[in-house]
C-alpha atoms as a PDB file:
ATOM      1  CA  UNK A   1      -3.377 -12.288  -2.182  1.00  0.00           C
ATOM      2  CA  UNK A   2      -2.749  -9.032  -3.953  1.00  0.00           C
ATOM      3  CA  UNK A   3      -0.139  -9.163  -6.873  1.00  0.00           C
ATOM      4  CA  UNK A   4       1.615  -5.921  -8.167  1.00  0.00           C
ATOM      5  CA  UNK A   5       1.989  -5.751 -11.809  1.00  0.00           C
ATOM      6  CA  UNK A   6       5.887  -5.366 -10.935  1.00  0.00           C
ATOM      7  CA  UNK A   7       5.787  -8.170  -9.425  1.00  0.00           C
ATOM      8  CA  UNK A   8       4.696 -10.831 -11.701  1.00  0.00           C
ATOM      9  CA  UNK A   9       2.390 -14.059  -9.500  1.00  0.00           C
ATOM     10  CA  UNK A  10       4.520 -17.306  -9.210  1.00  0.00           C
ATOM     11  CA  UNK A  11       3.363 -20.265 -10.734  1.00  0.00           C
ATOM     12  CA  UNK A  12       1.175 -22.980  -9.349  1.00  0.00           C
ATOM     13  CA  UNK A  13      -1.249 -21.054  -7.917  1.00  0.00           C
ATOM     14  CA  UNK A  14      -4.215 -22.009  -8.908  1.00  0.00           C
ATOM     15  CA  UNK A  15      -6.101 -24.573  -7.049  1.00  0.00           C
ATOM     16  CA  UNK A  16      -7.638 -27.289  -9.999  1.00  0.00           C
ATOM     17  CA  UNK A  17      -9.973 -29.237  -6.866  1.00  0.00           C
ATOM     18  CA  UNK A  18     -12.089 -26.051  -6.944  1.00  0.00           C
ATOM     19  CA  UNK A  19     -13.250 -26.514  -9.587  1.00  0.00           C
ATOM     20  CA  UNK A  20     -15.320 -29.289  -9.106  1.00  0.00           C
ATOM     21  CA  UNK A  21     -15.598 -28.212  -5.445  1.00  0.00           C
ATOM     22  CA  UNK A  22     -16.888 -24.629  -5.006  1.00  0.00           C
ATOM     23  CA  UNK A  23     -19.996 -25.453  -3.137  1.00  0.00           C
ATOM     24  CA  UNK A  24     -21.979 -22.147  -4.872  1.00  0.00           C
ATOM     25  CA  UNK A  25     -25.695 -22.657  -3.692  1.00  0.00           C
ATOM     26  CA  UNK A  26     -24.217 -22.409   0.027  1.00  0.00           C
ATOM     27  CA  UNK A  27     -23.596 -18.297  -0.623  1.00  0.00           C
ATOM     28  CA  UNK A  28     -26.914 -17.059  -0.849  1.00  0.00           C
ATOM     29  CA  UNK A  29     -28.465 -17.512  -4.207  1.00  0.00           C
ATOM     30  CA  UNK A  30     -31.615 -15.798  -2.836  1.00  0.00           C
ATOM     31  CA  UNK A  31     -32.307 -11.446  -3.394  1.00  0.00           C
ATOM     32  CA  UNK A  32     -33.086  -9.775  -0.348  1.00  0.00           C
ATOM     33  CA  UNK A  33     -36.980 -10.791  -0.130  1.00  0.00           C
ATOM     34  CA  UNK A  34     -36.018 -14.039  -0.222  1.00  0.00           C
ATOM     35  CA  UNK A  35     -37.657 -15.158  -3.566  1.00  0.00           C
ATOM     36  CA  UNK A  36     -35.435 -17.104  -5.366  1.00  0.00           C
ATOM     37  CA  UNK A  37     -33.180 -15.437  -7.208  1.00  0.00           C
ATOM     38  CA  UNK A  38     -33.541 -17.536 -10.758  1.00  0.00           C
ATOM     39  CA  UNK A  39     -37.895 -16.453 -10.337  1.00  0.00           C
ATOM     40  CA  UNK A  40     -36.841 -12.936 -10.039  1.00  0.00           C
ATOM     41  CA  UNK A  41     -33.989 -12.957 -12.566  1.00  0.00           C
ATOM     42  CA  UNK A  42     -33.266 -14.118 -16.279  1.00  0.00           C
ATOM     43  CA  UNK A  43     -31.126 -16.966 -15.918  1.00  0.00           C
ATOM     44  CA  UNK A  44     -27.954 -15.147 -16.611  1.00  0.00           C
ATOM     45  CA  UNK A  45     -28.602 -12.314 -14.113  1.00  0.00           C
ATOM     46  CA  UNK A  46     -28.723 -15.097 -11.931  1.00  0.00           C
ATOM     47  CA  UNK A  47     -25.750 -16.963 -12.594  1.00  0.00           C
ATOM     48  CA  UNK A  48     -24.073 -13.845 -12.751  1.00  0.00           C
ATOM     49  CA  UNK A  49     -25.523 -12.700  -9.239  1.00  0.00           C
ATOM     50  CA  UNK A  50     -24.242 -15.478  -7.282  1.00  0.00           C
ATOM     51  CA  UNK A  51     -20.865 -15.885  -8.743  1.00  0.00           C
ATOM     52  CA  UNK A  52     -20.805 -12.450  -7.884  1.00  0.00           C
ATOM     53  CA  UNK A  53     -21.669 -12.871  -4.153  1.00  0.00           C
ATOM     54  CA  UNK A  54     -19.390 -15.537  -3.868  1.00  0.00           C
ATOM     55  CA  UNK A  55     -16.525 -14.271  -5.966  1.00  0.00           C
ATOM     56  CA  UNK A  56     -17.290 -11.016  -3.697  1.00  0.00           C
ATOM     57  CA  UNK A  57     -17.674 -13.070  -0.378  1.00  0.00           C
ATOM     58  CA  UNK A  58     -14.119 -14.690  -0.934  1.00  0.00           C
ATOM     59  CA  UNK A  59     -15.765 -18.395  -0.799  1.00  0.00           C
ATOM     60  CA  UNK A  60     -14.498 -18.675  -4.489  1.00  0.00           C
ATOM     61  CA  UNK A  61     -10.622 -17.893  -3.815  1.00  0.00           C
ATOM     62  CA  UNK A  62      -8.588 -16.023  -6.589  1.00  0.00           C
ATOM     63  CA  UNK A  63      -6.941 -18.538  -9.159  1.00  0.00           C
ATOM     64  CA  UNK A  64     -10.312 -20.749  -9.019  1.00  0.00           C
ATOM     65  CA  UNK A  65     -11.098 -22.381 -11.896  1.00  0.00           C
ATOM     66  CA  UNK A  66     -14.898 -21.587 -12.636  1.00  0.00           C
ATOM     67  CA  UNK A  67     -16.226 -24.985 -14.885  1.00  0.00           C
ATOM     68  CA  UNK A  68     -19.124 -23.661 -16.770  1.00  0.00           C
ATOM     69  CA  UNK A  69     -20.862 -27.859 -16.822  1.00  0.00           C
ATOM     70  CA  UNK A  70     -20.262 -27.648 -12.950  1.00  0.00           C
ATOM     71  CA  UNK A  71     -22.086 -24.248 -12.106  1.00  0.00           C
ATOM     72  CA  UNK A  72     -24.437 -25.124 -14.714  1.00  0.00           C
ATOM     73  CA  UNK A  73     -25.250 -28.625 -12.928  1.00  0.00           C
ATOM     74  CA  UNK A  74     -24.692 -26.673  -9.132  1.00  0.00           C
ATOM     75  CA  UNK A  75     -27.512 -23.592 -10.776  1.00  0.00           C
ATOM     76  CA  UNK A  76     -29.728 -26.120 -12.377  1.00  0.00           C
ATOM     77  CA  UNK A  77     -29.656 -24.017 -15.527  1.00  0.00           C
ATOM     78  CA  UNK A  78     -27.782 -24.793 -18.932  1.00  0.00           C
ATOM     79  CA  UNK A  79     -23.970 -23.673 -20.160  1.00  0.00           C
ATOM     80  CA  UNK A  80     -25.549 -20.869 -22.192  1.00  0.00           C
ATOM     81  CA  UNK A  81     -26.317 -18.560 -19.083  1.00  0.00           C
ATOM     82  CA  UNK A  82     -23.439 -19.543 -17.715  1.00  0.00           C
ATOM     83  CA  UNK A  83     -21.373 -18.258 -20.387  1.00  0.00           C
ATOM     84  CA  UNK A  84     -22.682 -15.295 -20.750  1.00  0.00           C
ATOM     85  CA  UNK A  85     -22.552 -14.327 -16.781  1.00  0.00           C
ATOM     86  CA  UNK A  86     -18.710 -15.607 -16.945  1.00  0.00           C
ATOM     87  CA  UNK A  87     -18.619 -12.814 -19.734  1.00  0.00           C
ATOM     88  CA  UNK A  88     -19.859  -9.871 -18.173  1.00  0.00           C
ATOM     89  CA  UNK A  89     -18.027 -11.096 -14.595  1.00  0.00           C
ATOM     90  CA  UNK A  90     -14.385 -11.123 -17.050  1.00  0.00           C
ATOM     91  CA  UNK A  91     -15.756  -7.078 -17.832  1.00  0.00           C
ATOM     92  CA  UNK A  92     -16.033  -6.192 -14.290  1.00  0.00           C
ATOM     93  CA  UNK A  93     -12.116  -7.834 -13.745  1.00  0.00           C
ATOM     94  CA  UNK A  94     -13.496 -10.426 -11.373  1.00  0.00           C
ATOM     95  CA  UNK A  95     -12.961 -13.308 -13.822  1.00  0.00           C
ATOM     96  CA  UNK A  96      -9.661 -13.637 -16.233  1.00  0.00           C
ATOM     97  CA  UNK A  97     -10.419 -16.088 -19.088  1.00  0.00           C
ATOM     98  CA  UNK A  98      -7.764 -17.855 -20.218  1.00  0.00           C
ATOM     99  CA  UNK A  99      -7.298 -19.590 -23.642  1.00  0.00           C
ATOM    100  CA  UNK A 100      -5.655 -23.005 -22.118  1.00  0.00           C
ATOM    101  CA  UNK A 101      -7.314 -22.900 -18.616  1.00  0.00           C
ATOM    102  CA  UNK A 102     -10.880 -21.496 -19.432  1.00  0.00           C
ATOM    103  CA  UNK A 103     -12.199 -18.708 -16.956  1.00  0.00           C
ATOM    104  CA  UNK A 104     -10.482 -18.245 -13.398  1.00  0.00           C
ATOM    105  CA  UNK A 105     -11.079 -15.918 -10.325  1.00  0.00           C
ATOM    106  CA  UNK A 106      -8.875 -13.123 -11.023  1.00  0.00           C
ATOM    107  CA  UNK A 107      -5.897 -11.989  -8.822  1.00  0.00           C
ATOM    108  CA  UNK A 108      -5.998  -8.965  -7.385  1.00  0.00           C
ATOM    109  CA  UNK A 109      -3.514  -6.288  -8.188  1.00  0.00           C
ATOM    110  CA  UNK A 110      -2.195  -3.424  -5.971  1.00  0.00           C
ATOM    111  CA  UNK A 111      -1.398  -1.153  -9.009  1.00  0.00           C
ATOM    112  CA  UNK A 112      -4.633  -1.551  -9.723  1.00  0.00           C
ATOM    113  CA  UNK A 113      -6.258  -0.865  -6.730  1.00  0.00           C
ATOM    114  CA  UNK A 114      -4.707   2.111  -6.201  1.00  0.00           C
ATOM    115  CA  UNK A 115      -5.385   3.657  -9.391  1.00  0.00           C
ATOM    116  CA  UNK A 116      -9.031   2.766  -8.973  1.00  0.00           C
ATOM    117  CA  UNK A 117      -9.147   4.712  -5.604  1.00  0.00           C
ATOM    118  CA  UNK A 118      -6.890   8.078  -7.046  1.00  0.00           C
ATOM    119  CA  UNK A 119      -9.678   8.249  -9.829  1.00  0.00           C
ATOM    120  CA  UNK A 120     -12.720   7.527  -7.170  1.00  0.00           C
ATOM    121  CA  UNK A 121     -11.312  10.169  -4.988  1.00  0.00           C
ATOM    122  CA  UNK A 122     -10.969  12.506  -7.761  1.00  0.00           C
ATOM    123  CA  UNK A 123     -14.024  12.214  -9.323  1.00  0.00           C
ATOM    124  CA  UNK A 124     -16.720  10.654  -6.824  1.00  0.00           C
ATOM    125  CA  UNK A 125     -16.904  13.929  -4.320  1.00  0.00           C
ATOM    126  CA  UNK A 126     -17.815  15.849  -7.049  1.00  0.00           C
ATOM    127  CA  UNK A 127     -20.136  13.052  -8.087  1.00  0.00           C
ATOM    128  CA  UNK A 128     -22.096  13.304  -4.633  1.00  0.00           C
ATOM    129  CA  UNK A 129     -22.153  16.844  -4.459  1.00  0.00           C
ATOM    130  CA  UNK A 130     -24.235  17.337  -7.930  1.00  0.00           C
ATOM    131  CA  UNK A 131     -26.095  13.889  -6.581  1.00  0.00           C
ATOM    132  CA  UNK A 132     -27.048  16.069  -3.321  1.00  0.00           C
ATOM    133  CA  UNK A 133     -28.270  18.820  -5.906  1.00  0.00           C
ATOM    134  CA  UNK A 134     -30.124  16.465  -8.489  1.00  0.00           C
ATOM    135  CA  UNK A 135     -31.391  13.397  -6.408  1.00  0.00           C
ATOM    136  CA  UNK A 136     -35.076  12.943  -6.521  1.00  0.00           C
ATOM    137  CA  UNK A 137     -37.026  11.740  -3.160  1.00  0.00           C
ATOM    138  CA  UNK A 138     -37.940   8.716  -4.681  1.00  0.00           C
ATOM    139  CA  UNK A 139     -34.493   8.068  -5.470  1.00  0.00           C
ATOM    140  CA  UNK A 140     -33.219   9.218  -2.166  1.00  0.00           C
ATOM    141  CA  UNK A 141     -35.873   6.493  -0.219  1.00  0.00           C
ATOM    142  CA  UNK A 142     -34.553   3.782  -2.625  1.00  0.00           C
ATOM    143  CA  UNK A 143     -30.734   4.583  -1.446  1.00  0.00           C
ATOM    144  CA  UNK A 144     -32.563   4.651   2.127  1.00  0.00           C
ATOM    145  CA  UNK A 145     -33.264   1.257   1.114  1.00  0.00           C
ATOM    146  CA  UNK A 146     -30.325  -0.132   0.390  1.00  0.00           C
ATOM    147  CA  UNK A 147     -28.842   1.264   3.669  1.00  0.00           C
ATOM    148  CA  UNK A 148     -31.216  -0.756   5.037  1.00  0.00           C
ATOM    149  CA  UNK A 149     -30.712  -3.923   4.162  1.00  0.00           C
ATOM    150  CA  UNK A 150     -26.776  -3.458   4.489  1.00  0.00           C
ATOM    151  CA  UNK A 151     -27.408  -2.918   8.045  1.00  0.00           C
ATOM    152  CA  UNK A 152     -29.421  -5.719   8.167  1.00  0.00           C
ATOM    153  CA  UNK A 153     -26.424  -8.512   8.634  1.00  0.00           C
ATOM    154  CA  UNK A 154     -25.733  -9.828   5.274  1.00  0.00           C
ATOM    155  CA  UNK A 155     -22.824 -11.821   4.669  1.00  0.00           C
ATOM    156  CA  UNK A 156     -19.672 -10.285   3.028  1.00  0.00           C
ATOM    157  CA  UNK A 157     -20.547 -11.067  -0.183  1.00  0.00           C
ATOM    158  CA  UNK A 158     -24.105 -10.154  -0.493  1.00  0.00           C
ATOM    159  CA  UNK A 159     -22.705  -6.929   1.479  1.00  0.00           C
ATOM    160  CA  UNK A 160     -20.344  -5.318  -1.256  1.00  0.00           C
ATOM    161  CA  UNK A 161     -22.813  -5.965  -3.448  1.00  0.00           C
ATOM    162  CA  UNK A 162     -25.125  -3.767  -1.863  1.00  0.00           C
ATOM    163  CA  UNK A 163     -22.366  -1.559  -1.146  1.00  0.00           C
ATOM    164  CA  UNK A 164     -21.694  -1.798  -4.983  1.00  0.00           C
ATOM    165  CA  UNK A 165     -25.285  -1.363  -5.360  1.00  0.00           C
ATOM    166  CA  UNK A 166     -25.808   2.037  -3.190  1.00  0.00           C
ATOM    167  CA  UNK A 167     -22.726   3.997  -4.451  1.00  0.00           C
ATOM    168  CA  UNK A 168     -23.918   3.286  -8.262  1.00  0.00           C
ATOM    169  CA  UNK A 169     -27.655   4.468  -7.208  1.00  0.00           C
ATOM    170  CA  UNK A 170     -26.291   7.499  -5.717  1.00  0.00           C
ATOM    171  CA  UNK A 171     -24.143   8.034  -8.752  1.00  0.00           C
ATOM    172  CA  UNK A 172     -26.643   8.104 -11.050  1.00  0.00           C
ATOM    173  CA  UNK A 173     -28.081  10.812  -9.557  1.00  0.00           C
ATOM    174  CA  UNK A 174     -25.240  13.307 -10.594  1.00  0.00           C
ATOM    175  CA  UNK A 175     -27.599  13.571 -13.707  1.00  0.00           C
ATOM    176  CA  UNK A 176     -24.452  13.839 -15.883  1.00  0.00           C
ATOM    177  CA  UNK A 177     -23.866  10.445 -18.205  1.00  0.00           C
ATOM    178  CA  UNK A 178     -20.012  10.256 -18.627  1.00  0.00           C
ATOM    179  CA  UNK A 179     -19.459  10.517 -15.255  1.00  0.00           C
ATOM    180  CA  UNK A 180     -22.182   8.001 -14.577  1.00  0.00           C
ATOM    181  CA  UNK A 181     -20.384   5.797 -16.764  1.00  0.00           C
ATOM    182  CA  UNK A 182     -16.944   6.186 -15.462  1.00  0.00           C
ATOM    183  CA  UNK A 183     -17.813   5.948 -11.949  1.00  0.00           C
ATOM    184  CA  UNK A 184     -19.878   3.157 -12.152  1.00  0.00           C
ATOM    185  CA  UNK A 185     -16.621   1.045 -13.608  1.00  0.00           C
ATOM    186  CA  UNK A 186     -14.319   2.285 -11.203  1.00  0.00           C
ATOM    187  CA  UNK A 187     -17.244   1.144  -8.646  1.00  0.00           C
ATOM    188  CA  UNK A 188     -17.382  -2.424 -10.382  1.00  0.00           C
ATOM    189  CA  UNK A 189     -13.346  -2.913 -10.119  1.00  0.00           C
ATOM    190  CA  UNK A 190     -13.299  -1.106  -6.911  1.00  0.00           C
ATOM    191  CA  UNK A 191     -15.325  -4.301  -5.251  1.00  0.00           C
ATOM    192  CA  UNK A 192     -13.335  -7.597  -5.313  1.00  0.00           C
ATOM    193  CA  UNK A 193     -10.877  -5.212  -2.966  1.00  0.00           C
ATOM    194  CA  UNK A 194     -13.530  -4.246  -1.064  1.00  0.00           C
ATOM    195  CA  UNK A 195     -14.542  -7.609  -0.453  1.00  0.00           C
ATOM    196  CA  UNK A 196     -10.931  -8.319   0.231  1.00  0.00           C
ATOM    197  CA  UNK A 197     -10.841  -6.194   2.980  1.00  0.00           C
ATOM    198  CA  UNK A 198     -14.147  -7.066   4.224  1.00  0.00           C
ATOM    199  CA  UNK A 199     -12.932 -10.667   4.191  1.00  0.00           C
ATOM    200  CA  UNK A 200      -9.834  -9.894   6.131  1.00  0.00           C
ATOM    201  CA  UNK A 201     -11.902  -7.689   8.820  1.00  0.00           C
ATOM    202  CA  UNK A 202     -15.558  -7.994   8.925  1.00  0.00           C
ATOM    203  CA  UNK A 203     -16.281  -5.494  11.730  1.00  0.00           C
ATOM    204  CA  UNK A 204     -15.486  -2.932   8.964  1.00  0.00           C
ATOM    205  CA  UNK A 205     -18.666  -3.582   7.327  1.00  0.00           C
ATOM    206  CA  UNK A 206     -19.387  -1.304  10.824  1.00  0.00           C
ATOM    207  CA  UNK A 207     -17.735   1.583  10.000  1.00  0.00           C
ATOM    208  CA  UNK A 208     -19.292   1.536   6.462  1.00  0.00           C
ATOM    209  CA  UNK A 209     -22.364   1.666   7.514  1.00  0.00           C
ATOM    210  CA  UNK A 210     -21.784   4.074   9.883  1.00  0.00           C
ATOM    211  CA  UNK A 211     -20.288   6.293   6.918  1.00  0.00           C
ATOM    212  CA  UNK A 212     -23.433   5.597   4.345  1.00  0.00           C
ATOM    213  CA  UNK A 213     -25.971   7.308   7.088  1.00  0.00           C
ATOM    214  CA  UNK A 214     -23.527  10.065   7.531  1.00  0.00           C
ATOM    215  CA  UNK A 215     -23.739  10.337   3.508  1.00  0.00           C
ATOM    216  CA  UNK A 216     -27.726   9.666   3.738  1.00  0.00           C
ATOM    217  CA  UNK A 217     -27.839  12.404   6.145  1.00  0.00           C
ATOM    218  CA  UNK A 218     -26.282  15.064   4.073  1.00  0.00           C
ATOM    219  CA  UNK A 219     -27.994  14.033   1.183  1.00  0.00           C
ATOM    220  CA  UNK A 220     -30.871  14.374   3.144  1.00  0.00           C
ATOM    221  CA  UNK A 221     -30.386  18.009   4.149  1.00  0.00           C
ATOM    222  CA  UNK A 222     -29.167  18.853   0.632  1.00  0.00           C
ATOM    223  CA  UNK A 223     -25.721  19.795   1.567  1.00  0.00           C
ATOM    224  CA  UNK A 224     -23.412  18.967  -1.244  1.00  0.00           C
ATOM    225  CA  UNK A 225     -20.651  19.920   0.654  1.00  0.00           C
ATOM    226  CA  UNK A 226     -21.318  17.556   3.426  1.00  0.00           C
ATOM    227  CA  UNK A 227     -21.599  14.704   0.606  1.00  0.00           C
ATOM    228  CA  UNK A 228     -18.660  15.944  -1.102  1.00  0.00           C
ATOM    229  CA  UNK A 229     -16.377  15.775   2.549  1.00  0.00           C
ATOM    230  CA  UNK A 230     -18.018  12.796   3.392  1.00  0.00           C
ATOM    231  CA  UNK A 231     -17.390  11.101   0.510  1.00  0.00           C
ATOM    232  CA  UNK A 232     -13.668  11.899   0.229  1.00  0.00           C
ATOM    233  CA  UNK A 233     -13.076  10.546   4.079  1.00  0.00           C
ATOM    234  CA  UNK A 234     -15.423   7.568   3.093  1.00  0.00           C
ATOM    235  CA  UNK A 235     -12.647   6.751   0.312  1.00  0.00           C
ATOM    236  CA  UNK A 236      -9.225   7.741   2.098  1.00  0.00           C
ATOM    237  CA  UNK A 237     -10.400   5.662   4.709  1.00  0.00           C
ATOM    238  CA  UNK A 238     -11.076   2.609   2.607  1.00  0.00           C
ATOM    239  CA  UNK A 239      -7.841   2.840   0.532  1.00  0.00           C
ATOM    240  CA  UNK A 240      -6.102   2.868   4.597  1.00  0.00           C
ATOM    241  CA  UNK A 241      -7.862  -0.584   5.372  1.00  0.00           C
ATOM    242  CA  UNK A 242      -6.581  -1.721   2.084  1.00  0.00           C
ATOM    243  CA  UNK A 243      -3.042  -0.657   2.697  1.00  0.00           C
ATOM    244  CA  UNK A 244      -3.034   1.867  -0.295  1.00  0.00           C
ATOM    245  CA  UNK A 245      -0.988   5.303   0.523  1.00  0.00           C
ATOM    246  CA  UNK A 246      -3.340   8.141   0.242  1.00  0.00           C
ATOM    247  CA  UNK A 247      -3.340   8.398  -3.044  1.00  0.00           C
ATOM    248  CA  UNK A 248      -3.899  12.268  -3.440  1.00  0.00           C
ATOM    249  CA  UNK A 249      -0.705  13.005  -0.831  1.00  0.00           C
ATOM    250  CA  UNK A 250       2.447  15.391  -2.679  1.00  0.00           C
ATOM    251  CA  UNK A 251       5.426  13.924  -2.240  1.00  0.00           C
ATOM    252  CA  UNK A 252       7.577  15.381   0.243  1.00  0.00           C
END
């Protein structure tokens, strides 16, 4: 459920059994070679990874209270890492901690979401048009590789994460460090709603794929216009799925 900030969430919503509950190891706690993710990964990266994933996925609903002795027992690895991933996860807005309650699966908030997409529309065509201009080949066959393995079938969650993933790798390539920065936090809010939508409509995990090649393509033949146009539909189209008026629209 997405809660406006004018509208403030009514009480009793969060659901205490989950947090003994939240069967974690059943979302994919593997990366995409299928080593296991805690052999690849410190401990924290890994903790943080499949919270993540299933935060992402929707298998962890919003107003879940996340026990740090439960995931610690579920990930076979102490409170420590568990802390810390619950940290960085509160940074991205995926996690709220609360004094009384501990950490919980945040809501999601339309006011929010939409001014995440007006900035990402602003500032991410222009993003992918010096990313067209700057992006190395090596670079270009890593994005390649993410498409990839998107297309591949991956769940939801393990899917906006490579979504989150390939727009952040492309990003960096705009060889310009404040915008780097920016972007890639609008990115990291940007994908519990992604998930959200992916959640309520899988088959649009489709049309984003079908969108990345397009992107791939022009980045491919170096057109920075292409990248730029494509880039901009890529967005207005995601903020429609979500519900979010086009953003960028004058008033009448």
């Amino acid at each position: 459920m997405i809660q406006s900030r004018r509208d403030p969430a009514p009480g009793g919503h969060i659901e205490e059994s989950m947090a003994r509950s939240t069967p974690l190891l059943t979302y994919d706690a593997l990366v995409a070679d299928g080593t296991p993710a805690q052999g690849r990964r410190t401990a924290h990266q890994y903790v943080r990874e499949t919270l993540r994933r299933a935060i992402l996925g929707r298998s962890i609903p919003a107003g879940s209270r996340l026990v740090q002795a439960d995931i610690a027992a579920q990930l076979d690895v102490s409170t420590t890492p568990v802390r810390e991933a619950l940290r960085e996860l509160a940074s991205e807005g995926l996690v709220q901690v609360d004094p009384h309650r501990g950490a919980i699966v945040a809501e999601l908030d339309l006011d929010e979401m939409r001014e995440i997409y007006e900035l990402r529309l602003v500032l991410e065509p222009y993003c992918m048009r010096r990313a067209a201009e700057h992006i190395t080949p090596d670079e270009l066959e890593q994005a390649e590789a993410f498409h990839a393995e998107m297309a591949s079938g991956a769940d939801v969650g393990s899917w906006v994460e490579l979504n989150r993933r390939f727009h952040g790798h492309l990003t960096d390539a705009c060889r310009n460090a404040r915008l780097r920065t920016t972007l890639h936090n609008l990115q990291d809010a940007a994908a519990a709603y992604v998930g959200l939508g992916l959640h309520q409509d899988p088959e649009e995990i489709v049309q984003g794929i079908e969108d990345h090649r397009r992107l791939l393509d022009a980045f491919q033949a170096r057109d920075p216009e292409e990248a730029a146009r494509i880039t901009e539909q890529h967005l207005l189209q995601a903020t429609g799925r979500l519900g979010i008026p086009d953003p960028l629209a004058r008033p009448a």
